[in-house]
Protein backbone atom coordinates (compact mmCIF):
# COMPACT_ATOMS: atom_id res chain seq x y z
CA UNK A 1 0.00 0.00 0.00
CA UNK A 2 1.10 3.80 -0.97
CA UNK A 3 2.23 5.81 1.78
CA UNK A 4 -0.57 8.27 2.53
CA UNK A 5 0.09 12.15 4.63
CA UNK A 6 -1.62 12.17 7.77
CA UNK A 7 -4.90 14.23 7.29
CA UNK A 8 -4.61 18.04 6.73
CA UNK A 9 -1.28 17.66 4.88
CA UNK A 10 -2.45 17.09 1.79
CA UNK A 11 -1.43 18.71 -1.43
CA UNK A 12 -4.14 20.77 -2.57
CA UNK A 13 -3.72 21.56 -5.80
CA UNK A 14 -5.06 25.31 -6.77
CA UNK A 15 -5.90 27.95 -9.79
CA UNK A 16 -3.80 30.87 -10.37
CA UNK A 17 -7.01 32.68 -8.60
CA UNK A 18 -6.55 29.98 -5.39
CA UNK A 19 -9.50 27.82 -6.20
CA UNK A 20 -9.30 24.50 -5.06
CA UNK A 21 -8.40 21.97 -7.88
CA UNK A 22 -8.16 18.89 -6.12
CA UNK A 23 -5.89 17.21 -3.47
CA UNK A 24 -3.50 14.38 -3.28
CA UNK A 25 -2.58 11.81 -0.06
CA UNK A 26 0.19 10.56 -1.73
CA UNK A 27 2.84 10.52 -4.39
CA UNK A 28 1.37 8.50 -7.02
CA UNK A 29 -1.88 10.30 -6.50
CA UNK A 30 0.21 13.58 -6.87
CA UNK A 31 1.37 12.68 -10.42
CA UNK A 32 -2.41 11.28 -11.04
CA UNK A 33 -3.64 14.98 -10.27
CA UNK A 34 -0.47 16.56 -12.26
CA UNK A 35 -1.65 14.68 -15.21
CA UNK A 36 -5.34 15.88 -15.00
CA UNK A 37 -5.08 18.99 -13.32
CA UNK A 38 -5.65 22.21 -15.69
CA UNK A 39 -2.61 23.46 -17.13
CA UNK A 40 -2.34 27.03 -15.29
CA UNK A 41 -2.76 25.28 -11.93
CA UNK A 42 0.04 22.89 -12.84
CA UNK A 43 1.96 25.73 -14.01
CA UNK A 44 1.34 27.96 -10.60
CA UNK A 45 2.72 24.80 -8.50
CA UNK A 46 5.87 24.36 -10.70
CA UNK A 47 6.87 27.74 -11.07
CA UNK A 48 6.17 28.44 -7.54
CA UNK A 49 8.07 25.60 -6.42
CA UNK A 50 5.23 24.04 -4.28
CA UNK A 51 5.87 20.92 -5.58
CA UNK A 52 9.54 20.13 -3.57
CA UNK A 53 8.66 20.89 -0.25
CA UNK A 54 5.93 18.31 -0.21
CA UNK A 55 7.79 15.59 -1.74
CA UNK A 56 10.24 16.03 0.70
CA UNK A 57 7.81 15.88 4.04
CA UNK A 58 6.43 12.92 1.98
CA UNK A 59 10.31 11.38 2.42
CA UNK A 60 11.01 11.48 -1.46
CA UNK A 61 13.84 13.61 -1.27
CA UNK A 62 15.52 12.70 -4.97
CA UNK A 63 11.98 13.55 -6.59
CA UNK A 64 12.00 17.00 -4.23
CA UNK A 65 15.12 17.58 -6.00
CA UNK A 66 14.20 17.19 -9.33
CA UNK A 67 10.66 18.66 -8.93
CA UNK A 68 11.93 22.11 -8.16
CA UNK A 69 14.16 22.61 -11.37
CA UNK A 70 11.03 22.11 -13.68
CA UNK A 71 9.37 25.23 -14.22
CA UNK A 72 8.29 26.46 -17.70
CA UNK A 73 5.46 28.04 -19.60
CA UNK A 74 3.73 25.43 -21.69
CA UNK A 75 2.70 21.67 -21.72
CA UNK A 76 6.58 20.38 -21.24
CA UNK A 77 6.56 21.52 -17.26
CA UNK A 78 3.45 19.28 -17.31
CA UNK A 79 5.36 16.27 -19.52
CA UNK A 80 8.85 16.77 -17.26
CA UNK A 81 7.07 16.38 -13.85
CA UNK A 82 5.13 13.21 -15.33
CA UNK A 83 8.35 11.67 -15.92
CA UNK A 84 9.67 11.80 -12.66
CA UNK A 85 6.96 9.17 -11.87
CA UNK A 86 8.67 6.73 -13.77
């Protein structure tokens, strides 16, 4: 079974405008989301970084890492974090 965050960590993924997108409980869920999620919200977490500091409370501290050099403006910031789930 996939580690889960204890409740109230969540990520919560959000607009540009800080509506609520959806949340994840864990790391495969997190990639699940990044794939669905509407591209400016994906965009707000990468370029803002929100991404790392998540992974790392969620012990993945290679994927923190790697997370916060992907930022962009377009589809590949979406295609980059995917393949960090591999």
């Amino acid at each position: 079974m996939e580690k889960e965050c204890q409740p109230g960590k969540e990520f919560v993924f959000r607009t540009p405008d800080g509506k609520e997108a959806g949340r994840a409980r864990s790391v495969p869920e997190l990639f699940a989301r990044i794939k669905s999620a509407p591209l400016p919200c994906v965009l707000y977490h990468a370029n803002g970084r929100h991404f790392s500091p998540w992974l790392e409370m969620m012990g993945e501290h290679i994927l923190s890492i790697k997370a916060k050099a992907i930022y962009g403006t377009d589809e590949k910031v979406r295609a980059s974090l995917l393949r960090l789930s591999k």
